[in-house]
N, C-alpha and C. Protein backbone atom coordinates (compact mmCIF):
# COMPACT_ATOMS: atom_id res chain seq x y z
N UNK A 1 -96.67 11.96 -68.02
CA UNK A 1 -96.86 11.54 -66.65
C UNK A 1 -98.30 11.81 -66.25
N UNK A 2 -98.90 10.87 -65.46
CA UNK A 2 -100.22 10.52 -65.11
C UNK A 2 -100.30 11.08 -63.63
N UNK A 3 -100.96 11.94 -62.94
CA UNK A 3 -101.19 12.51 -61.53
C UNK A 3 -102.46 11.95 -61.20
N UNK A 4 -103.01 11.04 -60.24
CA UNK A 4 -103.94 10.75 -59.91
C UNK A 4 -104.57 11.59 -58.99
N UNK A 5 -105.98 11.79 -58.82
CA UNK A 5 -106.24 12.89 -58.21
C UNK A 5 -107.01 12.07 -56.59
N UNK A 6 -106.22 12.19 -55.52
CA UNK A 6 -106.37 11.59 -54.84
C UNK A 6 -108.01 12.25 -54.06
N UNK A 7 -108.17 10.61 -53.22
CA UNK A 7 -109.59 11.55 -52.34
C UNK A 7 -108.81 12.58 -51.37
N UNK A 8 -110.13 13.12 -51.33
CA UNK A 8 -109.91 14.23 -49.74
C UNK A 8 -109.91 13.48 -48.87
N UNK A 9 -108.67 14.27 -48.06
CA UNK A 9 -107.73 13.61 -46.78
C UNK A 9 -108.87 13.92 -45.54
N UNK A 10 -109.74 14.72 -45.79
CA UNK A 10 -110.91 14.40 -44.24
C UNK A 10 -112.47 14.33 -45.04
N UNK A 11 -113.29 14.03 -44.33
CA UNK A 11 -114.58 13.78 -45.03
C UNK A 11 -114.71 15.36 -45.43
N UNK A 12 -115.76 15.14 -45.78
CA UNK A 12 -116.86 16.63 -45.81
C UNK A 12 -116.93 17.11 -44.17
N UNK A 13 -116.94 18.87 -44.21
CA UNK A 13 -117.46 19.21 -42.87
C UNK A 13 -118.10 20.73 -43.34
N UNK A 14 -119.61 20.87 -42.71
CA UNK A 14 -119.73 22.08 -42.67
C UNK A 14 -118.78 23.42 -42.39
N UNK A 15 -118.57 23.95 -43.17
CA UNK A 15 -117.88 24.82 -42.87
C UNK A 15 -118.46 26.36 -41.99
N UNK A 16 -119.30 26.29 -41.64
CA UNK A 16 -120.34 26.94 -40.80
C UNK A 16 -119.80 26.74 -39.22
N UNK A 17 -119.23 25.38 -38.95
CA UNK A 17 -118.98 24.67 -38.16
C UNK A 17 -117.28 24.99 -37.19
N UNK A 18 -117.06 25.84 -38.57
CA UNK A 18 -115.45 26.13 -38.44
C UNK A 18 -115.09 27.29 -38.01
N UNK A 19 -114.03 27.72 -37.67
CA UNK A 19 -113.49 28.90 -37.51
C UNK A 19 -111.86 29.37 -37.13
N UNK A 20 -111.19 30.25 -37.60
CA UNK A 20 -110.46 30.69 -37.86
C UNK A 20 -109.75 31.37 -36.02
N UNK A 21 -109.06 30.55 -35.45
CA UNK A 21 -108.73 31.31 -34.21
C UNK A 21 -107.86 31.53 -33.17
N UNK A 22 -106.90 32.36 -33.05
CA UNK A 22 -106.16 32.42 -31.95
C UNK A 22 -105.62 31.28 -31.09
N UNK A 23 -105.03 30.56 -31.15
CA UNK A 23 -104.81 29.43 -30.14
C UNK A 23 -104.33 29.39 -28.91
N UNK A 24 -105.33 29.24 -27.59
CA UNK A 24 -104.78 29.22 -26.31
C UNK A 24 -103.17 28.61 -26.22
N UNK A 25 -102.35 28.96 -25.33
CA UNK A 25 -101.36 27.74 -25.22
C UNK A 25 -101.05 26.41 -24.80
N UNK A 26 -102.43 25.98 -24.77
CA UNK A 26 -102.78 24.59 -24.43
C UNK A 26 -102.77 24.04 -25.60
N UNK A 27 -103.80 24.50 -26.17
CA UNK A 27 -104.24 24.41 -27.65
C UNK A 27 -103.58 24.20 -29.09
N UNK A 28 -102.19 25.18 -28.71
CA UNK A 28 -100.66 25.25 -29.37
C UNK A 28 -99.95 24.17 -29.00
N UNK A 29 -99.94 23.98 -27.91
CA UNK A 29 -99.26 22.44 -27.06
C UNK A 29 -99.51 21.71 -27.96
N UNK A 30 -101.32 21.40 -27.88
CA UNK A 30 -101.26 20.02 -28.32
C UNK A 30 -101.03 19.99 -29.91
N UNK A 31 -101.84 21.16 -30.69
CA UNK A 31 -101.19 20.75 -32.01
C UNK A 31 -99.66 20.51 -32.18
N UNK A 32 -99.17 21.37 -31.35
CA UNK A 32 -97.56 21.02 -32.37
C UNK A 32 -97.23 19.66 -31.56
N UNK A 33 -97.54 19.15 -30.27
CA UNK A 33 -96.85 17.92 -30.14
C UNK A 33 -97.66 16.67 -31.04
N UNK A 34 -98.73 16.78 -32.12
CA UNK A 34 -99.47 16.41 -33.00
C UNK A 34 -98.32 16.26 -34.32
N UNK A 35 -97.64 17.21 -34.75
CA UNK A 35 -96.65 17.23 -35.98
C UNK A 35 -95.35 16.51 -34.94
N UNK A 36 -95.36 16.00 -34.06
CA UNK A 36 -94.11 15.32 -33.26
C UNK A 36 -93.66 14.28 -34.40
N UNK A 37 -94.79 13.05 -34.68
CA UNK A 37 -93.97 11.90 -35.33
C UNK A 37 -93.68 12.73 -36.85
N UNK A 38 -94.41 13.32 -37.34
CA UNK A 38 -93.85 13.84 -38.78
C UNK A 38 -92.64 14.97 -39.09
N UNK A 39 -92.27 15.47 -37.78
CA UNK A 39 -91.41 16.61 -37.88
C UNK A 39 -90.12 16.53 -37.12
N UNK A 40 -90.55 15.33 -36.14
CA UNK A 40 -89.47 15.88 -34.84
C UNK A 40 -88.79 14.51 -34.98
N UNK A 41 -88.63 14.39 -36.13
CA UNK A 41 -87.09 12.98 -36.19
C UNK A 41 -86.19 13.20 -35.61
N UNK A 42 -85.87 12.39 -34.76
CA UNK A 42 -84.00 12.96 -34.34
C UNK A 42 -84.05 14.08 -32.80
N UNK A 43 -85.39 13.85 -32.88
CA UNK A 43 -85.52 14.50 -31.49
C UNK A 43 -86.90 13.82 -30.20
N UNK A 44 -86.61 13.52 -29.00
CA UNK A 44 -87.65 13.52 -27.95
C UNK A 44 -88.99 14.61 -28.30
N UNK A 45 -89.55 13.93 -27.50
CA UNK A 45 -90.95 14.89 -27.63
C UNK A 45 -90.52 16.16 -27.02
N UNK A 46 -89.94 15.96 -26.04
CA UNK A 46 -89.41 17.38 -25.02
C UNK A 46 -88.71 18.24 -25.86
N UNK A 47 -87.77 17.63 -26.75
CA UNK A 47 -86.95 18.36 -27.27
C UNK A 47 -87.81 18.98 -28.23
N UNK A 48 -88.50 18.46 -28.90
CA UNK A 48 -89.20 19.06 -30.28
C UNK A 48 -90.14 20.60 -29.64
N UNK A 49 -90.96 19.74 -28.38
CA UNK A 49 -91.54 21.00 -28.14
C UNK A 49 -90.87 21.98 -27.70
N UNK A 50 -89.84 22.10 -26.95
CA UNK A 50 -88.39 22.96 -26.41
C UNK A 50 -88.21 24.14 -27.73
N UNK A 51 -88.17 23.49 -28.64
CA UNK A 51 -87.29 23.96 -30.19
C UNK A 51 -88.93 24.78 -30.21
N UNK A 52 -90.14 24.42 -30.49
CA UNK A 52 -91.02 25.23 -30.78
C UNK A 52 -91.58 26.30 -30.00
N UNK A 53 -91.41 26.07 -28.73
CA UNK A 53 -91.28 27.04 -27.55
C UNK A 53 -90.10 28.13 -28.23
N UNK A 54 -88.94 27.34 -28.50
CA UNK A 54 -87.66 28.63 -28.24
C UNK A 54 -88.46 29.64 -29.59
N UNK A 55 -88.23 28.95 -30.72
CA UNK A 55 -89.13 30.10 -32.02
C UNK A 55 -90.21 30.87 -31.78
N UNK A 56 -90.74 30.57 -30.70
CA UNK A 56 -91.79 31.69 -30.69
C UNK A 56 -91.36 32.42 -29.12
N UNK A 57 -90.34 32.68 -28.73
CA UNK A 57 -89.70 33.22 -27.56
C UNK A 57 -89.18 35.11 -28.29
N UNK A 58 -89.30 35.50 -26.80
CA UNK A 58 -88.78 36.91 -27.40
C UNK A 58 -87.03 36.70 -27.78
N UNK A 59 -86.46 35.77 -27.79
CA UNK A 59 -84.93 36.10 -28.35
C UNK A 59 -85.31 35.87 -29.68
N UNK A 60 -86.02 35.39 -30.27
CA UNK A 60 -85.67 35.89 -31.71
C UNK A 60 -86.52 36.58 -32.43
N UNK A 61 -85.94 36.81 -33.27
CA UNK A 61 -86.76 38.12 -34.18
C UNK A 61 -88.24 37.93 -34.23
N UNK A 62 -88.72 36.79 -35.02
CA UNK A 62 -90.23 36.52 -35.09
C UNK A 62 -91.17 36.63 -33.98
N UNK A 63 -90.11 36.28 -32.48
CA UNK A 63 -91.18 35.83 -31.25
C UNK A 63 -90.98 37.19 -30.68
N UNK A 64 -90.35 38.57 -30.83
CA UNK A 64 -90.73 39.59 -30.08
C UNK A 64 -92.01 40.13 -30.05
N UNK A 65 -92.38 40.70 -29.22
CA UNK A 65 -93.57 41.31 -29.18
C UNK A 65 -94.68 40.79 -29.18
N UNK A 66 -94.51 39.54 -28.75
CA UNK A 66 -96.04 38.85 -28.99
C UNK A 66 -95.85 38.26 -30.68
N UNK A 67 -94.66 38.39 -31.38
CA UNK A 67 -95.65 38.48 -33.04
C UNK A 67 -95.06 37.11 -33.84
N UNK A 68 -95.19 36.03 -32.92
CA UNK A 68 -95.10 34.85 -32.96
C UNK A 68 -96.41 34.25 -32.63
N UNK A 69 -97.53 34.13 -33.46
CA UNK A 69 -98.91 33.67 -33.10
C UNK A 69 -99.53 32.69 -33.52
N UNK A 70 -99.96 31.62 -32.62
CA UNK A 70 -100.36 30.53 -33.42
C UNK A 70 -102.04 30.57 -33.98
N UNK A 71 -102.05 30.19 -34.47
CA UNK A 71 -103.68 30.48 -35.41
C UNK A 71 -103.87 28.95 -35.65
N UNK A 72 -105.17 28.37 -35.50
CA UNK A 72 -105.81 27.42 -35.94
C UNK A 72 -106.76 27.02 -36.40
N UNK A 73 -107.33 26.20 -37.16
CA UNK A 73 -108.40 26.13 -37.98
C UNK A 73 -109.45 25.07 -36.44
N UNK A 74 -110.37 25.90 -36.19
CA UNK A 74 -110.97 24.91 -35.05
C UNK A 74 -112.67 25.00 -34.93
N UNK A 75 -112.78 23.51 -34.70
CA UNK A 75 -114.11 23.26 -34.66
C UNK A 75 -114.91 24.27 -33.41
N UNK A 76 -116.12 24.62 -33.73
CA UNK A 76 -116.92 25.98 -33.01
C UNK A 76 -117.14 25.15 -31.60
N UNK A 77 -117.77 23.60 -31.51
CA UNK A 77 -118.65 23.38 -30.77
C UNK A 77 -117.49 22.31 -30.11
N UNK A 78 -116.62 22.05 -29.94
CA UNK A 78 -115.77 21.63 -29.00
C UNK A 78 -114.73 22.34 -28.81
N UNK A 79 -113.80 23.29 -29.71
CA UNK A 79 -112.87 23.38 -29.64
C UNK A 79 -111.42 22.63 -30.31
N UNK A 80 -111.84 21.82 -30.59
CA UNK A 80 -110.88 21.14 -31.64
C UNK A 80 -110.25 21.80 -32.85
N UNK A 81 -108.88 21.50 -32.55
CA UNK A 81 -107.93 21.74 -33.73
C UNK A 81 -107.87 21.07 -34.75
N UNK A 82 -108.18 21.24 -35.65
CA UNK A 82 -108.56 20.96 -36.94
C UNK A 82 -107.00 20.74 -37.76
N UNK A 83 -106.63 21.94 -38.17
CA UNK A 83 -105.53 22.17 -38.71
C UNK A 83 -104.11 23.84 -37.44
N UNK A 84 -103.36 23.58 -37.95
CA UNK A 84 -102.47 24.68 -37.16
C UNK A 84 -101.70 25.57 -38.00
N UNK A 85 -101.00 26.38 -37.85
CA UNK A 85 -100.22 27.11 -38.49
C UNK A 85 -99.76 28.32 -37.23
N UNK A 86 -98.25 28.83 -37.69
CA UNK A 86 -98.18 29.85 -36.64
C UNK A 86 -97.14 31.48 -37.78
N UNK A 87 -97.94 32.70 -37.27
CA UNK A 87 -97.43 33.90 -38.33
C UNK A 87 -96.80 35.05 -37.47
């Protein structure tokens, strides 16, 4: 079997440019309503974000204490979310 090695999915970017950071909850908003068409089949936008709200809520285990945190990969000089993730 043959794996083609595809291009990179964004151009080149200084990485000087980047940074590693805390995401306001605006900021969290918009990335996760961003994974809406790829994640949230079978659900409204409301609902999808509802469901990502409830996981990072103090009823469950992960969201006590604050220790539900979203982190994003974001550009220095606007603020842009780059990439998301939440730990």
């Amino acid at each position: 079997m043959t794996i083609a090695n595809p291009a990179p999915a964004t151009p080149d970017v200084d990485v000087s440019e980047l940074t590693i950071a805390r995401l306001t909850p605006e900021q969290a908003d918009r990335a996760i309503a961003t994974h809406y068409l790829e994640w949230g089949r079978g659900l409204t936008l409301a609902e999808y974000m509802d469901r990502a709200h409830h996981k990072g809520s103090a009823d469950e285990p992960w969201g006590r204490d604050g220790a539900w945190i979203p982190w994003g990969l974001v550009r220095r000089s606007d603020g842009q979310v780059l990439a998301f993730c939440c730990t």
